[in-house]
N, C-alpha and C. Protein backbone atom coordinates (compact mmCIF):
# COMPACT_ATOMS: atom_id res chain seq x y z
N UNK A 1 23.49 85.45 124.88
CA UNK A 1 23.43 86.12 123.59
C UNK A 1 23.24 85.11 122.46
N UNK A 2 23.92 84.10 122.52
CA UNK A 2 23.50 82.97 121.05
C UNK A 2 22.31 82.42 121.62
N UNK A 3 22.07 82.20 122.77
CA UNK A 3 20.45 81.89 122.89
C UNK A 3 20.03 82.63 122.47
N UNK A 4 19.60 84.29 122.53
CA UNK A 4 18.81 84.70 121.93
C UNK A 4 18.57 84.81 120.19
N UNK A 5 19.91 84.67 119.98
CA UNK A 5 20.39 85.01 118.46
C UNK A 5 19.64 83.64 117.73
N UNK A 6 19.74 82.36 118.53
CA UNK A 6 19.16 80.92 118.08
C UNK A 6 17.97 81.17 117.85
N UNK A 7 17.51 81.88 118.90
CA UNK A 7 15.75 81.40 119.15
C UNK A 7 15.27 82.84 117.73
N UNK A 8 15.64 83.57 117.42
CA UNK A 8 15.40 84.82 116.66
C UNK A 8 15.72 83.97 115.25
N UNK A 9 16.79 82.99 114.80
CA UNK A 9 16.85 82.27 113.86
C UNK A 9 15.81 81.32 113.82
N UNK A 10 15.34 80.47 114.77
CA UNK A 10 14.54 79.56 114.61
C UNK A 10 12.92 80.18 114.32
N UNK A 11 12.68 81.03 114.58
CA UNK A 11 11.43 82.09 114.54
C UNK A 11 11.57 82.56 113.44
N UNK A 12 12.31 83.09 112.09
CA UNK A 12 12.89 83.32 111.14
C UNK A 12 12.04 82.52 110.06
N UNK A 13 12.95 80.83 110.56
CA UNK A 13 12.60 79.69 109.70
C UNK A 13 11.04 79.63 109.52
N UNK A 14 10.54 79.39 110.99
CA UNK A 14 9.38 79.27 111.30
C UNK A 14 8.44 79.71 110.39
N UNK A 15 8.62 81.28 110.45
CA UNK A 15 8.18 81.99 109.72
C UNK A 15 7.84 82.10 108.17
N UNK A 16 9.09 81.78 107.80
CA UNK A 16 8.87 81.34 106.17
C UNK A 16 8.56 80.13 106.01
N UNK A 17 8.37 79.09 106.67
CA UNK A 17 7.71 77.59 106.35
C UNK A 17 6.06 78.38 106.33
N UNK A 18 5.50 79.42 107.69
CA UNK A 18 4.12 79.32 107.59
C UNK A 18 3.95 80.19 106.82
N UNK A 19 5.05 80.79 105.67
CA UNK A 19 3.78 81.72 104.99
C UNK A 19 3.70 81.91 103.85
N UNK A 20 3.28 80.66 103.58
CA UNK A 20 2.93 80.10 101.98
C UNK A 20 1.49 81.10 102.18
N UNK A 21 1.14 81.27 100.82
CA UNK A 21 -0.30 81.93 100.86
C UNK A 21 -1.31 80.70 100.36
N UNK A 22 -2.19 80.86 100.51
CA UNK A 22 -3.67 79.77 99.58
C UNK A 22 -3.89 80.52 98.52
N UNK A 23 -3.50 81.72 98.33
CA UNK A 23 -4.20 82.59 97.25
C UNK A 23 -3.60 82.34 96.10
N UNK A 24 -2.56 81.81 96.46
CA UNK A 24 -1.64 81.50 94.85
C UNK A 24 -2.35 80.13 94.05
N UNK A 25 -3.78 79.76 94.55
CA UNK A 25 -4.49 78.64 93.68
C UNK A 25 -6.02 79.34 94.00
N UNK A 26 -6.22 80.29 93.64
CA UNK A 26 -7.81 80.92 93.75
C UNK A 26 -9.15 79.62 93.44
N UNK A 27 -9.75 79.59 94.19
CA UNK A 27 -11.15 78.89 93.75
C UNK A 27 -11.09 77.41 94.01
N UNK A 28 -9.86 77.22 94.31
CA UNK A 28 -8.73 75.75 94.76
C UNK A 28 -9.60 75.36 96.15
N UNK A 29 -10.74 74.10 96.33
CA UNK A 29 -10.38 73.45 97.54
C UNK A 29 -9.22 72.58 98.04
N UNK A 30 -8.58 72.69 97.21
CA UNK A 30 -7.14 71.79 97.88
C UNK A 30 -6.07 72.84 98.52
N UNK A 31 -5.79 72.25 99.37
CA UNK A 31 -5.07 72.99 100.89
C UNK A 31 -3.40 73.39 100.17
N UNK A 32 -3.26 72.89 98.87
CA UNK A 32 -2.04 73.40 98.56
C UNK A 32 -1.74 73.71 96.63
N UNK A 33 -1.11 74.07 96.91
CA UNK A 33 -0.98 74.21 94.78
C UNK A 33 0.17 74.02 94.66
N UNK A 34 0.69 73.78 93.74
CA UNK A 34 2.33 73.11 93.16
C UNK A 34 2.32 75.10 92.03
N UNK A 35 3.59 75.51 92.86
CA UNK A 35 4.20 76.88 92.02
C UNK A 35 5.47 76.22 91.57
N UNK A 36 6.14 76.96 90.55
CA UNK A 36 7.67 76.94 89.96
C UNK A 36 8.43 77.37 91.16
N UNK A 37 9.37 76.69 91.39
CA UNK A 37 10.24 77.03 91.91
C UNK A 37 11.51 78.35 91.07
N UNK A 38 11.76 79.27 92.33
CA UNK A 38 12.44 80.31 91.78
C UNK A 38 13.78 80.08 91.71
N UNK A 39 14.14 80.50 90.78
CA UNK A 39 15.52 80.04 90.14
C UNK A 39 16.63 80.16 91.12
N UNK A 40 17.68 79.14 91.54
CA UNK A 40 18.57 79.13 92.72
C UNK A 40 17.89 79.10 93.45
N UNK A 41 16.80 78.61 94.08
CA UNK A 41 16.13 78.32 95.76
C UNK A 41 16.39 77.29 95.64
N UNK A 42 16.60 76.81 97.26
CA UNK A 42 16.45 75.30 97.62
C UNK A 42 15.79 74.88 97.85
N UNK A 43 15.74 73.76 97.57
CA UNK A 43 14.35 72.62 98.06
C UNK A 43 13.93 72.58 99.55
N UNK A 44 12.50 72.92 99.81
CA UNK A 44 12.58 72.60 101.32
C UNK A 44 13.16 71.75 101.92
N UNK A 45 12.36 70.29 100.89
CA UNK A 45 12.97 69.18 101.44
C UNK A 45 13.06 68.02 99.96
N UNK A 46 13.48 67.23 100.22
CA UNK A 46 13.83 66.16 99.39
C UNK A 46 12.27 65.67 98.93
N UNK A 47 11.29 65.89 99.24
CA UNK A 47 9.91 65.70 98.73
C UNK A 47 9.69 66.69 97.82
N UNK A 48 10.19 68.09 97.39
CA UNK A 48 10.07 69.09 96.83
C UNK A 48 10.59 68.64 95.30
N UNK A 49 11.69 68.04 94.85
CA UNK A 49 12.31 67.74 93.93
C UNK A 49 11.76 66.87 92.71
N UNK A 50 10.65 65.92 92.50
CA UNK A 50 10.12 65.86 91.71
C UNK A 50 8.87 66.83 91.29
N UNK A 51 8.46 67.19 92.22
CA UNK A 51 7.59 68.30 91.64
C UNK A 51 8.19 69.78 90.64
N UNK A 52 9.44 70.11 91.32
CA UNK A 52 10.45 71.10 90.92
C UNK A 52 10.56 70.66 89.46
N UNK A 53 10.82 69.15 89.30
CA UNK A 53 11.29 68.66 87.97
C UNK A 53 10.29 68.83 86.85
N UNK A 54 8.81 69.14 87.44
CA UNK A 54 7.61 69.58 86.48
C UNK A 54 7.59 70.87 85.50
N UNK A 55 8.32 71.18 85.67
CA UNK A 55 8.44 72.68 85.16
C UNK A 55 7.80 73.58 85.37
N UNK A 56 7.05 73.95 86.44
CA UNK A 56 5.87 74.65 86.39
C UNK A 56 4.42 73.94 86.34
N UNK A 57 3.95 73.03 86.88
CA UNK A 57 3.10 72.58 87.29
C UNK A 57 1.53 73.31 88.32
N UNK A 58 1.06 74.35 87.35
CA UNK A 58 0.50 75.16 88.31
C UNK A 58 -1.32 74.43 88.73
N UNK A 59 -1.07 73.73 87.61
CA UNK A 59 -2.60 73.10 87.27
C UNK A 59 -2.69 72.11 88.99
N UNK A 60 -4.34 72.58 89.63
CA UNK A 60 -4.40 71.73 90.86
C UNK A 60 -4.63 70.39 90.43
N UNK A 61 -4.33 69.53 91.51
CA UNK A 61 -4.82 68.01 90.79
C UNK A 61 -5.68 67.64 90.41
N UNK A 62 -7.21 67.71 90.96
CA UNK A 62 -8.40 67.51 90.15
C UNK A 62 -8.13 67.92 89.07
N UNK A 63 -8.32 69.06 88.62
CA UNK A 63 -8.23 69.91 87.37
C UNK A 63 -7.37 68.75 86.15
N UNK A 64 -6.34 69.12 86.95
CA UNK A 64 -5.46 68.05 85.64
C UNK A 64 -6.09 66.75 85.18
N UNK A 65 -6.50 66.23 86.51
CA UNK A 65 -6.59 64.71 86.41
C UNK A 65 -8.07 64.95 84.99
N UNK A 66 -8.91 65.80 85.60
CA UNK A 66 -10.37 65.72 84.82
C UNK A 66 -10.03 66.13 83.10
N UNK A 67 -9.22 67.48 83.13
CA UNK A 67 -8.46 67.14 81.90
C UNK A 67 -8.05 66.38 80.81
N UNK A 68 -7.24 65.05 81.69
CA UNK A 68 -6.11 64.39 81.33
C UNK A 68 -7.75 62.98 80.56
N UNK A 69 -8.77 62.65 81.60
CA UNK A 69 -9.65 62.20 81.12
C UNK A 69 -10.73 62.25 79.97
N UNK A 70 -11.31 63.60 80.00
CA UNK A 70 -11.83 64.39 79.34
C UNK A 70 -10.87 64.26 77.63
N UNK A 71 -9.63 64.45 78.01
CA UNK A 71 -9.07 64.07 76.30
C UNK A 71 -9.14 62.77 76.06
N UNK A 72 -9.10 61.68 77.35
CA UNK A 72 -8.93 60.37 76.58
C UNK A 72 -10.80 59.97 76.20
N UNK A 73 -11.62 60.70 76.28
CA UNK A 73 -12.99 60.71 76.39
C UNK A 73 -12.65 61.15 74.69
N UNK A 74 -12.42 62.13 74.30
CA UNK A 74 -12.17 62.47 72.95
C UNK A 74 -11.55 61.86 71.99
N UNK A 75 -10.41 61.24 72.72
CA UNK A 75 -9.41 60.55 71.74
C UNK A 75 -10.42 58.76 71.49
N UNK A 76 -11.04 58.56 72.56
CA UNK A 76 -12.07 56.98 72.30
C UNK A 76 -13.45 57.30 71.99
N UNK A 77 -13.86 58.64 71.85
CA UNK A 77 -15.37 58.40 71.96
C UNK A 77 -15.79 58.05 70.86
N UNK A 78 -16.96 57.21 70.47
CA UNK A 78 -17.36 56.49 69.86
C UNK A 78 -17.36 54.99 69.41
N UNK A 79 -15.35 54.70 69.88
CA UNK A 79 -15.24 53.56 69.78
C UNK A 79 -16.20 52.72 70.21
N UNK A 80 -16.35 51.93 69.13
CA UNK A 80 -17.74 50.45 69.30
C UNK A 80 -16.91 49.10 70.30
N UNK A 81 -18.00 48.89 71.45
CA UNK A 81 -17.57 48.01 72.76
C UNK A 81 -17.69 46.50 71.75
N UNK A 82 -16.71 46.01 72.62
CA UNK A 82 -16.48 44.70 71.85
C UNK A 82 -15.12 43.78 72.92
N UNK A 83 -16.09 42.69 73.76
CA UNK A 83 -16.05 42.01 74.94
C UNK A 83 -14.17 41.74 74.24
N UNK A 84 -13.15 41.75 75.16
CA UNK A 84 -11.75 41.14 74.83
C UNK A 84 -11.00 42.13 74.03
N UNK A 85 -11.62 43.28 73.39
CA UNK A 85 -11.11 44.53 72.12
C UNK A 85 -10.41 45.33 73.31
N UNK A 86 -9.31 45.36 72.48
CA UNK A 86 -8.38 46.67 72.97
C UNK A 86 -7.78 47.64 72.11
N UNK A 87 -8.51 47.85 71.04
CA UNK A 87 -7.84 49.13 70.56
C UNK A 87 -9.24 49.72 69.74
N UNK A 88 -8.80 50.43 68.85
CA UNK A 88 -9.77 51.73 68.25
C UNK A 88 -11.14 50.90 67.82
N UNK A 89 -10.94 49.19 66.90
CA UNK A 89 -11.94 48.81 66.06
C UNK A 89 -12.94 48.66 67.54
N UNK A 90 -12.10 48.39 68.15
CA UNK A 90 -13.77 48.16 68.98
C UNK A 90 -13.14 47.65 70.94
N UNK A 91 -13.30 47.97 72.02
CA UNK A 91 -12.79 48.16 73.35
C UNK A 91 -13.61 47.38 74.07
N UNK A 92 -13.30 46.60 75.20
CA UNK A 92 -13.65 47.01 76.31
C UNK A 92 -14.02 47.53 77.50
N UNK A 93 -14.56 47.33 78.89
CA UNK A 93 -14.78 48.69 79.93
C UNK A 93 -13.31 48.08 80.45
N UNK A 94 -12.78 46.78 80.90
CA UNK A 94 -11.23 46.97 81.35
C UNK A 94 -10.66 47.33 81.04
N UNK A 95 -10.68 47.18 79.83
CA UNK A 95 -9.40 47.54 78.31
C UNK A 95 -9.24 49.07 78.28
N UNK A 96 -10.28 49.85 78.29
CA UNK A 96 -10.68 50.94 78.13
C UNK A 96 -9.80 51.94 79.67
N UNK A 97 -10.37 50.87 80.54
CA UNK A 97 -9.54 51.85 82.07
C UNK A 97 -7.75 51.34 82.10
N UNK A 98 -7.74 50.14 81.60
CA UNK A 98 -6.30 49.90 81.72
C UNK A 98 -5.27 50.17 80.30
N UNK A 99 -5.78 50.76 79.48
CA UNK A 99 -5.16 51.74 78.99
C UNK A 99 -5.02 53.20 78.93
N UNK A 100 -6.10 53.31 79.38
CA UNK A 100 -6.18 54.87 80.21
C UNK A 100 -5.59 55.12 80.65
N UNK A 101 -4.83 54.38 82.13
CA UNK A 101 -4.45 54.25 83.31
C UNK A 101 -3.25 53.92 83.19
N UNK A 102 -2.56 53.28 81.98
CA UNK A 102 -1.45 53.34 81.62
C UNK A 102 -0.35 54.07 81.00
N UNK A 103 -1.40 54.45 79.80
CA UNK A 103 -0.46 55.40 78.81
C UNK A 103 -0.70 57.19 79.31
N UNK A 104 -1.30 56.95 80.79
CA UNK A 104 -1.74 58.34 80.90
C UNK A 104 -1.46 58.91 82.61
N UNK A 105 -1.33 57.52 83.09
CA UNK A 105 -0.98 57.84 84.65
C UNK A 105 0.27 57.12 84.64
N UNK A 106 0.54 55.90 83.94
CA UNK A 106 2.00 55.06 84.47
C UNK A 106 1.43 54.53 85.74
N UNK A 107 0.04 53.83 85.61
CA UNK A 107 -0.62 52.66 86.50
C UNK A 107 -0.99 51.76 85.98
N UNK A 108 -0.33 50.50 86.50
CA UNK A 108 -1.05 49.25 85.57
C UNK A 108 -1.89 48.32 86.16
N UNK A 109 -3.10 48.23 85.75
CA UNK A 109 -3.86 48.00 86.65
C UNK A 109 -4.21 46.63 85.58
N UNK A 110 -4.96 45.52 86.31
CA UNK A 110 -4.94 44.29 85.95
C UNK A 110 -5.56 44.45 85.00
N UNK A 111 -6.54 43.21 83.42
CA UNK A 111 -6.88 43.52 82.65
C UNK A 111 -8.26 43.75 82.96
N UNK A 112 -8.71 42.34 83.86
CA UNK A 112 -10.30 42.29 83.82
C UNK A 112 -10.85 42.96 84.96
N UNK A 113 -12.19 43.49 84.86
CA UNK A 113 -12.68 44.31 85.53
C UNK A 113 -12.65 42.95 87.40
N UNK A 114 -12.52 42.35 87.71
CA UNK A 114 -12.19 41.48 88.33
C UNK A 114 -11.01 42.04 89.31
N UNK A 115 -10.09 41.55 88.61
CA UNK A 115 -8.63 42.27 89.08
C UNK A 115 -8.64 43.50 89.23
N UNK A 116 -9.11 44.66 88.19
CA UNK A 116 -9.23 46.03 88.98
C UNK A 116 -10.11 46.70 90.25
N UNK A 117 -10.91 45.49 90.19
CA UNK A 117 -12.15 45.66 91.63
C UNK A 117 -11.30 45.55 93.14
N UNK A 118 -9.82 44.92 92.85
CA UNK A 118 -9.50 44.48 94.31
C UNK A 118 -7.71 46.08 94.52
N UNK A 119 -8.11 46.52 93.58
CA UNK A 119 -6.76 47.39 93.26
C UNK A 119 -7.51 48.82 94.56
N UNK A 120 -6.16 49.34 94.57
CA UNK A 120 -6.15 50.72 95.67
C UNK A 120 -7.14 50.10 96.95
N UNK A 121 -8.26 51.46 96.99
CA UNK A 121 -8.82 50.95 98.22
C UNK A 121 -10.38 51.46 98.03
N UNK A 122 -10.90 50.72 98.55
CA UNK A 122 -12.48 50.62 98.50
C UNK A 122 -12.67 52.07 98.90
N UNK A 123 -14.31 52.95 98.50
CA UNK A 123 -14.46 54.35 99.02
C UNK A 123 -15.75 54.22 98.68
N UNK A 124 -16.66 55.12 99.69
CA UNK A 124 -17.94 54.93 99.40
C UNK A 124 -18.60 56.21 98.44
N UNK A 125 -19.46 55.86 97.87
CA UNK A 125 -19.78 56.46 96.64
C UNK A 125 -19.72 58.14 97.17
N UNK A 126 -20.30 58.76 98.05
CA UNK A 126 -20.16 59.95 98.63
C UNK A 126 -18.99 60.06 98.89
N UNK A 127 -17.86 59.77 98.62
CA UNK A 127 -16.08 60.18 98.94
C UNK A 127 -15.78 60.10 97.10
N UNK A 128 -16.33 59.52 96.07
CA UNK A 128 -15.90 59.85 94.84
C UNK A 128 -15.16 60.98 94.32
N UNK A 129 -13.71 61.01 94.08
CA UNK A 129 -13.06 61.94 93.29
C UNK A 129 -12.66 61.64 92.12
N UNK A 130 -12.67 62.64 91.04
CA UNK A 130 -11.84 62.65 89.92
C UNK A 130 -10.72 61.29 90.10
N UNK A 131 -11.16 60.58 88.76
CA UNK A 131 -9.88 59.30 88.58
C UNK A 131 -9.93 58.20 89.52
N UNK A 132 -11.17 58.29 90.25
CA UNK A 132 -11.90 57.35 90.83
C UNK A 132 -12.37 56.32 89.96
N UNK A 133 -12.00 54.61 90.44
CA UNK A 133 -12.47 53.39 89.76
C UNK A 133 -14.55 53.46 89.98
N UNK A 134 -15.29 53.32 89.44
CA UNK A 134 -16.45 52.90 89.21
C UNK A 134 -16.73 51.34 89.07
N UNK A 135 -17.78 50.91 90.11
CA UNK A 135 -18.16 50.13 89.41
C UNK A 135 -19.48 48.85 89.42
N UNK A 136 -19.96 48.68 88.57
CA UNK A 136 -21.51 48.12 88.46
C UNK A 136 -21.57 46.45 88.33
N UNK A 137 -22.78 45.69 88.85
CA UNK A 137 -23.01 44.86 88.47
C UNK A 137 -24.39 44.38 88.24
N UNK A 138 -24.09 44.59 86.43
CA UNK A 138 -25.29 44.36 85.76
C UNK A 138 -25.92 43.32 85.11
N UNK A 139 -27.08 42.82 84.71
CA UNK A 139 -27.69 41.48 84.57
C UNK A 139 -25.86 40.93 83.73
N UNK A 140 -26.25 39.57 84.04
CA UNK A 140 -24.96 38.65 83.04
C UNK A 140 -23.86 38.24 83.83
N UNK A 141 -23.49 37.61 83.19
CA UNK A 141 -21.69 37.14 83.74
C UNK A 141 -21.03 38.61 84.48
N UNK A 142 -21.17 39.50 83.44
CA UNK A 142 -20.17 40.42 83.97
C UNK A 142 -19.96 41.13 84.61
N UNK A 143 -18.71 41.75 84.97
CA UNK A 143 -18.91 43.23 85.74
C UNK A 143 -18.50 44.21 84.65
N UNK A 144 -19.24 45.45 85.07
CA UNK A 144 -18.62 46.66 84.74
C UNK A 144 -17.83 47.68 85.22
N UNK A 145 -17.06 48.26 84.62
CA UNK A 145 -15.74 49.63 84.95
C UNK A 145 -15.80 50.68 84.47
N UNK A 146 -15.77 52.03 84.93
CA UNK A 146 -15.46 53.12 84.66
C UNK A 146 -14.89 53.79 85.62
N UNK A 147 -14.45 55.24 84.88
CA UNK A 147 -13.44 55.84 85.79
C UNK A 147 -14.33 57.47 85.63
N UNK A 148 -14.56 57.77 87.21
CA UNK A 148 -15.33 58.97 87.16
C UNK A 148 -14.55 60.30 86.89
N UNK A 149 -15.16 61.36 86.30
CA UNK A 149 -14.54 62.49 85.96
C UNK A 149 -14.82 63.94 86.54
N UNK A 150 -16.08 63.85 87.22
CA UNK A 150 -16.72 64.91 87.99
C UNK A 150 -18.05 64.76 87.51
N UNK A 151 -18.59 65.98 88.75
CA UNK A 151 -19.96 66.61 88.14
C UNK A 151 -20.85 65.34 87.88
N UNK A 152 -20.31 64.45 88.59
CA UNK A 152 -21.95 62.79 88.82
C UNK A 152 -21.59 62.46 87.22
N UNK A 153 -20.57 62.42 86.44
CA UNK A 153 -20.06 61.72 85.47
C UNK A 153 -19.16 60.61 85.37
N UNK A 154 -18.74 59.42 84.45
CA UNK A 154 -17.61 58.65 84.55
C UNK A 154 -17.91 58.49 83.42
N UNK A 155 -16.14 58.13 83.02
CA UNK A 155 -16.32 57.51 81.28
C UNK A 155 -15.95 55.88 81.34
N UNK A 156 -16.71 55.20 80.33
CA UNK A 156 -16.51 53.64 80.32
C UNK A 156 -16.99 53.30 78.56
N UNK A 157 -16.60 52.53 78.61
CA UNK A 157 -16.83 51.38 77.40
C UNK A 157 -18.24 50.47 77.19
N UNK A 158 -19.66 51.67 77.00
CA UNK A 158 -20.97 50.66 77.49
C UNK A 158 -20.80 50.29 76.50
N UNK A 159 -21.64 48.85 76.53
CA UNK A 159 -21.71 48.13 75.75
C UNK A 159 -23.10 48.24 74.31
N UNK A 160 -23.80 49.51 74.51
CA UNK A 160 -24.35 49.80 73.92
C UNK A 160 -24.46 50.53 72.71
N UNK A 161 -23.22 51.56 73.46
CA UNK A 161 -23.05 52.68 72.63
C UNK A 161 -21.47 52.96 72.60
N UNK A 162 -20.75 52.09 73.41
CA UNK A 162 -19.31 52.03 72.88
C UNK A 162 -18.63 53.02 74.00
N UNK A 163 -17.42 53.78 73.75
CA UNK A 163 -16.95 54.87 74.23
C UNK A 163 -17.57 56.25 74.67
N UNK A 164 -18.64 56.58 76.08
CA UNK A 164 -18.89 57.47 76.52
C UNK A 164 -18.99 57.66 77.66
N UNK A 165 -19.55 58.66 78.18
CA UNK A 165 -19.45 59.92 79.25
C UNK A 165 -21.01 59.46 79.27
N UNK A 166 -21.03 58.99 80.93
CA UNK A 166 -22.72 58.32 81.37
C UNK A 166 -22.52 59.16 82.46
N UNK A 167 -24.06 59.41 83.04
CA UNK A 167 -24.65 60.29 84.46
C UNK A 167 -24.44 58.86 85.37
N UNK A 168 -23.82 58.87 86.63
CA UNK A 168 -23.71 58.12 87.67
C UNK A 168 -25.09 57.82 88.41
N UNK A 169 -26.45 58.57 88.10
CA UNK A 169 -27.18 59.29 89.03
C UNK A 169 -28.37 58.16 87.80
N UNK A 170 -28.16 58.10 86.78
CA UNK A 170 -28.95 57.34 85.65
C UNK A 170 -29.94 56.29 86.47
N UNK A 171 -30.57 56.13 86.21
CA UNK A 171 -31.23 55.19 86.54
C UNK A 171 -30.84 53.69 86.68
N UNK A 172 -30.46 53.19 85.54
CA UNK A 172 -29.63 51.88 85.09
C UNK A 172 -28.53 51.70 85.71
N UNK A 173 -27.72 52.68 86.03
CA UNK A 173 -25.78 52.94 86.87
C UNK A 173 -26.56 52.84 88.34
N UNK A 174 -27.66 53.80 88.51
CA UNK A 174 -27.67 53.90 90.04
C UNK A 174 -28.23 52.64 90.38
N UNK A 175 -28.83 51.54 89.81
CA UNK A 175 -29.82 50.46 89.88
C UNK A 175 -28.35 49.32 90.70
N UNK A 176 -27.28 49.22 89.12
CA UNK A 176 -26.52 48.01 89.43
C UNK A 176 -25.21 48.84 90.12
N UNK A 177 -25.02 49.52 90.63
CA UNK A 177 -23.95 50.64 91.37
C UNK A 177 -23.56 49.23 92.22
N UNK A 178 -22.24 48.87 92.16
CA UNK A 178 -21.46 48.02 92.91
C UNK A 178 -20.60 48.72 94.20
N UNK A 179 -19.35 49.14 93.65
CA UNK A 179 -18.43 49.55 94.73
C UNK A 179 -17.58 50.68 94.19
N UNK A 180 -17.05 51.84 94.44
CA UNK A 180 -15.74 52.77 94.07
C UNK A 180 -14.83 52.78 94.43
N UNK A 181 -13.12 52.66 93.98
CA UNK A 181 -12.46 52.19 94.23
C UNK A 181 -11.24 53.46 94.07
N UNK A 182 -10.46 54.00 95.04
CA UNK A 182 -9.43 55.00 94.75
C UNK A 182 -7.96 54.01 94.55
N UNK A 183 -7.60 54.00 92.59
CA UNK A 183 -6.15 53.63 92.61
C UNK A 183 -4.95 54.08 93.18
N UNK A 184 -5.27 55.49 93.06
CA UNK A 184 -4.14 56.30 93.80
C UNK A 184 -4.66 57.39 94.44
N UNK A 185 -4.11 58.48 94.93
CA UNK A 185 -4.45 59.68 95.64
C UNK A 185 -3.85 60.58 94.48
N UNK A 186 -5.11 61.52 94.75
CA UNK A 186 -5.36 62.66 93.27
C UNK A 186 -3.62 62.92 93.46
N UNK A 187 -3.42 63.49 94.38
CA UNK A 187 -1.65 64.27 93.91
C UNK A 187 -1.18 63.22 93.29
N UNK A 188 -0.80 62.33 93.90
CA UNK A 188 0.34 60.72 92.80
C UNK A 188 -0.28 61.27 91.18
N UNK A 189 -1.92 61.06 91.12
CA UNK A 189 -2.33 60.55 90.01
C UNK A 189 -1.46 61.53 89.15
N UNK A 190 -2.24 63.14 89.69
CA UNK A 190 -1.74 64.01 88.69
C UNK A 190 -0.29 64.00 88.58
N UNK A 191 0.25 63.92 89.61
CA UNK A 191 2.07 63.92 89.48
C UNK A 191 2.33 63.07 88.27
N UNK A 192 1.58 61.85 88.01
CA UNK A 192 1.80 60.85 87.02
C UNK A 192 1.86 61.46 85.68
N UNK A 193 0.40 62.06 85.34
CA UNK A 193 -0.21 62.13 84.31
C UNK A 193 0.74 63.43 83.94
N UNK A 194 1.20 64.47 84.86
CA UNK A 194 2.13 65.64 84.43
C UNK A 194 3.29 64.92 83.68
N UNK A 195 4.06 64.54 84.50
CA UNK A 195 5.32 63.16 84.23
C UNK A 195 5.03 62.88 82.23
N UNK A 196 4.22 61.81 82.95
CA UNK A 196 3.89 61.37 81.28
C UNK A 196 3.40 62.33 80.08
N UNK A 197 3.04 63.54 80.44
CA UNK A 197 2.85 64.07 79.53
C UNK A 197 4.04 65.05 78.66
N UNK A 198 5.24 64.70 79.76
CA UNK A 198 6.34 65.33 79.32
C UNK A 198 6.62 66.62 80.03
N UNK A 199 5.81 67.17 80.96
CA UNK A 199 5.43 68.34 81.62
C UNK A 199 6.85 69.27 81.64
């Protein structure tokens, strides 16, 4: 009799671990969505508890992450490029990702495009996601950095036109196209960028 009563409990559990729905993130290719937790439930598990601490975190991670970019695209665009510049009068393409990446994920990534080339892990241009490192090497000393946002876009610090949103697919990007680089995995990122935003 407690055998059966066990095995009828364990089938129970079972049960409610498999039956999360997908529908609760419509249009979502990601295999899961972050819901509010309902008031007095317990945590599945001890992995559940910073997300819980989001308040409601319904936004999938791409989404957020492209978001979270897309404003810092607004909050710099136009700024005029200017080799060693780190603030509004005039930026860098490092300067530009490692303050991004700081005041917006809580990642600190080295200054020069150098040091951020050897950060996370190499990915080939067909694996590119949202908050993905970019990056080119074009006539000169230097290298270049950007951080892609979707849709065959990334934002960087050209040196032409300062603070914008370039086609990956361009002629000039696709010419000196170096290597892409994932700092983190989209969930961390967005977990970050929720975090920091006070979520």
């Amino acid at each position: 009799m407690l055998r059966v009563a066990g095995l009828c409990l364990t089938l129970a559990l079972l049960a409610g671990c498999a039956g999360t729905s997908q529908n609760d993130n419509p249009g979502s290719a990601e295999p899961f969505s972050f819901t509010k937790s309902r008031p007095g439930a317990l945590p599945m598990s001890p992995v559940d508890n910073p997300v819980r601490e989001m308040h409601g975190f319904h936004t999938p991670p791409p989404t957020l992450i492209r978001q979270v970019l897309l404003a810092e695209h607004e909050r710099w665009v136009g700024t005029p490029y200017r080799l060693g510049g780190e603030g509004f009068t005039g930026i860098d393409c490092s300067a530009l990702m490692q303050n991004i990446f700081s005041e917006r994920f809580s990642v600190d990534l080295p200054r020069t495009t150098e040091g951020q080339a050897l950060q996370g892990r190499r990915i080939d241009r067909s694996e590119l996601k949202v908050g993905d490192l970019v990056f080119f090497r074009p006539p000169g000393p230097y290298r270049h950095v950007g951080v892609y946002v979707g849709d065959g876009y990334f934002l960087h610090a050209s040196t032409s036109q300062g603070v914008i949103l370039s086609e990956l697919d361009n002629v000039y990007w696709r010419r000196y196209y170096w290597q892409s680089r994932r700092p983190m995995e989209q969930t961390q990122l967005a977990l970050r960028a929720a975090l920091s935003s006070g979520g």
